[in-house]
Protein backbone atom coordinates (compact mmCIF):
# COMPACT_ATOMS: atom_id res chain seq x y z
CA UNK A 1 116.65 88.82 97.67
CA UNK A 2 114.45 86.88 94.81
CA UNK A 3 114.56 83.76 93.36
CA UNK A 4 112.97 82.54 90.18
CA UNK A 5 112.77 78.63 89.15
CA UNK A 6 111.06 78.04 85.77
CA UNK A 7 110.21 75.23 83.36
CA UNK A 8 108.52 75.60 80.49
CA UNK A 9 107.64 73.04 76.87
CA UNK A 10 106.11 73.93 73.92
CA UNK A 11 105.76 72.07 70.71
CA UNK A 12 103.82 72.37 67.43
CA UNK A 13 100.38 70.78 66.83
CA UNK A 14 99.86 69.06 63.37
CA UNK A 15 97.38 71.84 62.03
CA UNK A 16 96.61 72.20 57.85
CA UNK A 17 95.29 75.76 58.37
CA UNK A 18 98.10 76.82 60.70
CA UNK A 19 101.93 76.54 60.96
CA UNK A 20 102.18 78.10 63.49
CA UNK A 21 99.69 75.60 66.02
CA UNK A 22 101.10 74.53 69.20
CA UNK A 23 100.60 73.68 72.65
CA UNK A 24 102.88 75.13 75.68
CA UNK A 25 103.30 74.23 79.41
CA UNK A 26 104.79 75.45 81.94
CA UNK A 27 105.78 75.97 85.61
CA UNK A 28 107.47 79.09 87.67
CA UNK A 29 107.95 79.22 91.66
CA UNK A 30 108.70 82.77 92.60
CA UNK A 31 110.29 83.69 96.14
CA UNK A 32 111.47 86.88 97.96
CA UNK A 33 112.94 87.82 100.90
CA UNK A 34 112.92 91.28 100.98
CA UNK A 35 114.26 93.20 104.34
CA UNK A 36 113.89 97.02 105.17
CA UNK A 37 115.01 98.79 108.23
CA UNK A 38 114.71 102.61 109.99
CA UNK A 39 116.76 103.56 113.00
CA UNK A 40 115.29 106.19 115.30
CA UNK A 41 116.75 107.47 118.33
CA UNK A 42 119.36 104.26 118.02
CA UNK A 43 117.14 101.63 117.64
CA UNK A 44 116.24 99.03 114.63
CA UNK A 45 112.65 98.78 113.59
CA UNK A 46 113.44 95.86 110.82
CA UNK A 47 110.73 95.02 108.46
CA UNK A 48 111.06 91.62 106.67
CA UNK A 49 108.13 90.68 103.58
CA UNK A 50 108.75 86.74 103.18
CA UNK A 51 106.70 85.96 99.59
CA UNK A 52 106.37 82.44 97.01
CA UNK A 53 104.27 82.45 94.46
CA UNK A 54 104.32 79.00 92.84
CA UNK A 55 102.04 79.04 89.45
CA UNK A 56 101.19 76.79 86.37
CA UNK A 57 100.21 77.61 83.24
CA UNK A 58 98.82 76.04 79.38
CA UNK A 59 98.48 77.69 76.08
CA UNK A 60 96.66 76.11 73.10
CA UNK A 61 96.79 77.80 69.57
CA UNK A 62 95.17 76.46 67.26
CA UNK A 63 92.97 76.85 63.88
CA UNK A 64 89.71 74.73 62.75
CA UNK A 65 89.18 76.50 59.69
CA UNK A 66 91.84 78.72 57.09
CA UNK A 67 89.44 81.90 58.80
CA UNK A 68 88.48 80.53 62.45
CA UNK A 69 90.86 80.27 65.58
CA UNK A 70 91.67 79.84 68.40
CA UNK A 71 93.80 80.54 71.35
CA UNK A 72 92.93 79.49 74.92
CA UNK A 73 95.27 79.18 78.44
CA UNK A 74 95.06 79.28 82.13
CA UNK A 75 97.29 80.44 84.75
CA UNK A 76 97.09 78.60 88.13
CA UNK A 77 98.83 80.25 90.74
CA UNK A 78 99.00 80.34 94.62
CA UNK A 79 100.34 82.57 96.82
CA UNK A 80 101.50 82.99 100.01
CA UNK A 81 103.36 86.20 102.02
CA UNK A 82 103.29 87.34 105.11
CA UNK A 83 104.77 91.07 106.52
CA UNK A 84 106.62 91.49 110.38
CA UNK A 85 108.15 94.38 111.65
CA UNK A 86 110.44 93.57 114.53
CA UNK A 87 112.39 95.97 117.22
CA UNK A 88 113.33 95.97 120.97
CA UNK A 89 109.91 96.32 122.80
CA UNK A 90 111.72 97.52 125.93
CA UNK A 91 113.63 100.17 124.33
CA UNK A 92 112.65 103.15 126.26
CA UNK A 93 111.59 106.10 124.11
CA UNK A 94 110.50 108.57 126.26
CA UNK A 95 111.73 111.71 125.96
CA UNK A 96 112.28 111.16 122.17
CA UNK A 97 109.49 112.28 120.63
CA UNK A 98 110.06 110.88 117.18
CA UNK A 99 110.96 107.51 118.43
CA UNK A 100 107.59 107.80 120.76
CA UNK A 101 105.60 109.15 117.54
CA UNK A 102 107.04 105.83 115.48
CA UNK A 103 106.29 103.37 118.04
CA UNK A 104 102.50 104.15 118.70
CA UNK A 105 102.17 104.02 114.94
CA UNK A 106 103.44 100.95 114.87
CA UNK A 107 101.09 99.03 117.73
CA UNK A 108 98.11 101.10 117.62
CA UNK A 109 98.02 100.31 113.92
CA UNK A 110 98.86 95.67 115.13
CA UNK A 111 102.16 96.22 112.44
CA UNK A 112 104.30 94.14 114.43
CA UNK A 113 102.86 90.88 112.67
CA UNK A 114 102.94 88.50 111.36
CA UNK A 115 100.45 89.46 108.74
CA UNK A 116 99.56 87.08 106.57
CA UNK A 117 97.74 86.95 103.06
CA UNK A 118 97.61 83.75 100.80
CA UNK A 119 95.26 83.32 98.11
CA UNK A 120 94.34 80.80 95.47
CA UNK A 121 93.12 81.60 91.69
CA UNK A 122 92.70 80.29 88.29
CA UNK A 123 93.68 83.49 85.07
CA UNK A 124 91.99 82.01 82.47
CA UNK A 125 92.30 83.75 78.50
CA UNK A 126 90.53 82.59 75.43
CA UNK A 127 91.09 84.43 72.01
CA UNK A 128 88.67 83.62 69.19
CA UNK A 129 90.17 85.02 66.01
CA UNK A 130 88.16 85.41 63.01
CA UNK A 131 90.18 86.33 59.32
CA UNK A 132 87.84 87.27 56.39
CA UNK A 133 90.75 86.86 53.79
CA UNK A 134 91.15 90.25 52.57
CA UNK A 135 88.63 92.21 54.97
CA UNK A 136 90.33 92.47 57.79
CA UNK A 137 90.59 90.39 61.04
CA UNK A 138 87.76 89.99 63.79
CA UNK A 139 89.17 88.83 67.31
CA UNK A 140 87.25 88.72 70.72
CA UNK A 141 89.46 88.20 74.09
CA UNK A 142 88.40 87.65 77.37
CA UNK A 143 90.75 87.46 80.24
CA UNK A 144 91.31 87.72 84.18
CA UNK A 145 94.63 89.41 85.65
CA UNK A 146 96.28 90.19 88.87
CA UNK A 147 98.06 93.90 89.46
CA UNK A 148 100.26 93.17 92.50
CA UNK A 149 101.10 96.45 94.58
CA UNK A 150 105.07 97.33 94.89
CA UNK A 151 107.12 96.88 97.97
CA UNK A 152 106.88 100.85 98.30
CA UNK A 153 103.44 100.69 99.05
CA UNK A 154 103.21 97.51 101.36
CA UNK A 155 106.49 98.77 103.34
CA UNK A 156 104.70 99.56 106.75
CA UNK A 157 107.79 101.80 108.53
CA UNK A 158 106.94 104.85 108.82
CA UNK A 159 108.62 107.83 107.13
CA UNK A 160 108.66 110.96 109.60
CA UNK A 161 110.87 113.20 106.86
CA UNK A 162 107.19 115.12 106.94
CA UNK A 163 106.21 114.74 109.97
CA UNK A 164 107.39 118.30 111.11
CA UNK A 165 104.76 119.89 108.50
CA UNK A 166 102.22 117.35 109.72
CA UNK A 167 102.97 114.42 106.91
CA UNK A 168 103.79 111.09 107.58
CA UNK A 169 104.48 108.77 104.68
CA UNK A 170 103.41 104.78 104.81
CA UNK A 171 103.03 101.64 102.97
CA UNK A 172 99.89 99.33 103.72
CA UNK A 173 101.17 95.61 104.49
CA UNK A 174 97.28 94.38 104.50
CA UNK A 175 97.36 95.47 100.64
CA UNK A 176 95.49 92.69 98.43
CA UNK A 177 96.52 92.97 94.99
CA UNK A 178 94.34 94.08 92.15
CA UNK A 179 91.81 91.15 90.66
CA UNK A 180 91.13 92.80 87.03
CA UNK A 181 88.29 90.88 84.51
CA UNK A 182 88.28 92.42 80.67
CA UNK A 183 86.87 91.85 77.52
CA UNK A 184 87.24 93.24 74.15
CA UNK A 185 86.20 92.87 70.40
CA UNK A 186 88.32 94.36 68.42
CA UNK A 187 88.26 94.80 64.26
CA UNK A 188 91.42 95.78 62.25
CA UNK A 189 92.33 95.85 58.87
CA UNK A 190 95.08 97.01 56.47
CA UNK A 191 94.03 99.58 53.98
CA UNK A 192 95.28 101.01 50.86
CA UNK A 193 95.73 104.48 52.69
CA UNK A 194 97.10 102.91 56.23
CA UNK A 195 95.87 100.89 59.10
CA UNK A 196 92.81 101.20 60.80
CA UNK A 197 91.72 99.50 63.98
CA UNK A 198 88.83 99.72 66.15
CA UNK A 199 87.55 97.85 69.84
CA UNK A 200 84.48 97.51 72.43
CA UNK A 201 85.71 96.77 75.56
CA UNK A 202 84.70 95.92 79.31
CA UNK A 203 86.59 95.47 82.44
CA UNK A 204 85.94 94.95 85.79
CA UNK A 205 88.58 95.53 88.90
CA UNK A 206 88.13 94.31 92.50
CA UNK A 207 90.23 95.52 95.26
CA UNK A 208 91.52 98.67 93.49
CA UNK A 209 94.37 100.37 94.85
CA UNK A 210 94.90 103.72 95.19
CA UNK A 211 96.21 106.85 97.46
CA UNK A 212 94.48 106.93 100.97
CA UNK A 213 94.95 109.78 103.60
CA UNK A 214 94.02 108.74 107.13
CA UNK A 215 94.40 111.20 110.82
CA UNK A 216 96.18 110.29 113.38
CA UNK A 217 96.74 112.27 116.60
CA UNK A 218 99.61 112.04 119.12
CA UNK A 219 100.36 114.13 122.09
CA UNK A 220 97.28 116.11 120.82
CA UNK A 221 99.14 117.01 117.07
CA UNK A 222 97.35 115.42 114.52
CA UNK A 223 99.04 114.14 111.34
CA UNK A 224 98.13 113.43 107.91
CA UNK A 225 99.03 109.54 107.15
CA UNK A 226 99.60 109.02 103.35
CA UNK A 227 99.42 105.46 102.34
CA UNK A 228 97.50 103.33 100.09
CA UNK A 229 94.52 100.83 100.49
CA UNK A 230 92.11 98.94 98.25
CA UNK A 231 89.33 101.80 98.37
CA UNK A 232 86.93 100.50 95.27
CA UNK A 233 85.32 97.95 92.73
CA UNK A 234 85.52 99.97 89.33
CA UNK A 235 83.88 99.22 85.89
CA UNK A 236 85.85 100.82 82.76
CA UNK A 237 83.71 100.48 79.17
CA UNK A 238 84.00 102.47 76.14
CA UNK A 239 85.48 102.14 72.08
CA UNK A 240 88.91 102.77 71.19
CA UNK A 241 89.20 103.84 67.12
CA UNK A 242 92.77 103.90 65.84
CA UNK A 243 93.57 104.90 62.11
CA UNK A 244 97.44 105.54 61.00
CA UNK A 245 98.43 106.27 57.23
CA UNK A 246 101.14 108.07 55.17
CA UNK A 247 99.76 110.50 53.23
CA UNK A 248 103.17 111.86 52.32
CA UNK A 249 105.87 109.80 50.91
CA UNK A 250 107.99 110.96 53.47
């Protein structure tokens, strides 16, 4: 279950080189209760992901010349979650062999929580645009981002459908999301024959997620454990050139 409260204002700026100035503010308090559960052998392994993330945010646009502006914001957020799975610790598996296979995984691996995460960050953006009047348009952006993982790859139950050919499927509940830092310049312009745009950019992602296999062995089978974890710092750079026209009327 989710629940989204949200204010927001905006409203112009006097501006003589742009109608369309303005300022905006805003608030949004995001919470979710979300509640998953496998039965093996007859009994409930329940996994319940409490999350709020309460952010603020401003936005400025505005122009200081007819060619020079500006756009410039930050996003100030906090968040908080934390990930439990809970089931009868006296249930007696033995004998079941699935049900033993899905409890080990479960406390070998500390699963049964809490497990908590919280952090605190600013996302700031700044836009400079540049407009030569007839030559096209000049913008540089720099910006910070967050890629949150999805429930389907924080959910820490198990899935044994595999586990007969040696797979076991798993979500990672100590996931941090994704902290991504880019940049770009970027030139475009409007040409008798069509559009053409081209860029420079530069980003930078902490904490990336991706597919992670990991062993495990029980009652001397070993199993492959898919799941995900934050396995890398990665740098992206390069030039994108885009160039569309018509050279037919149709």
């Amino acid at each position: 279950m989710e629940y989204i409260y949200r204010i927001d204002y905006s409203a112009p700026i006097f501006n003589a080189y742009n109608d369309d100035a303005k300022y905006e503010l805003g608030l949004k308090v995001e919470k979710s209760d979300d509640a998953h559960y496998s039965v093996i052998q007859g009994q409930d392994f329940n996994w319940n992901y409490d999350n709020i993330i309460t952010a603020g945010y401003f936005n400025v646009l505005y122009n200081f010349t007819e060619k020079f502006g500006i756009q410039i914001g930050a996003r100030f957020e906090d968040q908080e979650k934390e990930s439990t799975i809970i089931y009868d610790t006296d249930f007696d598996c033995v004998g079941e062999e699935e049900c033993e296979l899905f409890q080990d995984i479960i406390n070998v691996q500390g699963l049964t929580g809490p497990i908590p995460y919280e952090h605190n960050r600013v996302y700031p953006s700044i836009y400079l645009l540049f407009d030569t009047q007839g030559k096209g348009n000049f913008k540089f952006e720099f910006g910070r981002r967050i890629e949150r993982p999805g429930h389907w790859s924080l959910d820490p139950i198990p899935d044994l459908e595999e586990a007969d050919a040696g797979f076991i499927m798993q979500g990672n509940p100590y996931l941090n999301p994704e902290d991504i830092y880019k940049s770009e310049i970027s030139y475009s312009n409007r040409l008798a024959i069509g559009f053409l745009k081209t860029s420079l950019y530069y980003s930078r992602v902490t904490d990336k997620i991706d597919r992670d296999k990991d062993s495990y062995t029980f009652d001397n089978k070993t199993y492959g454990v898919l799941s995900w974890d934050n396995v890398s710092k990665s740098t992206d750079r390069g030039i994108d050139f885009t160039f569309m026209t018509k050279p037919l009327p149709n």
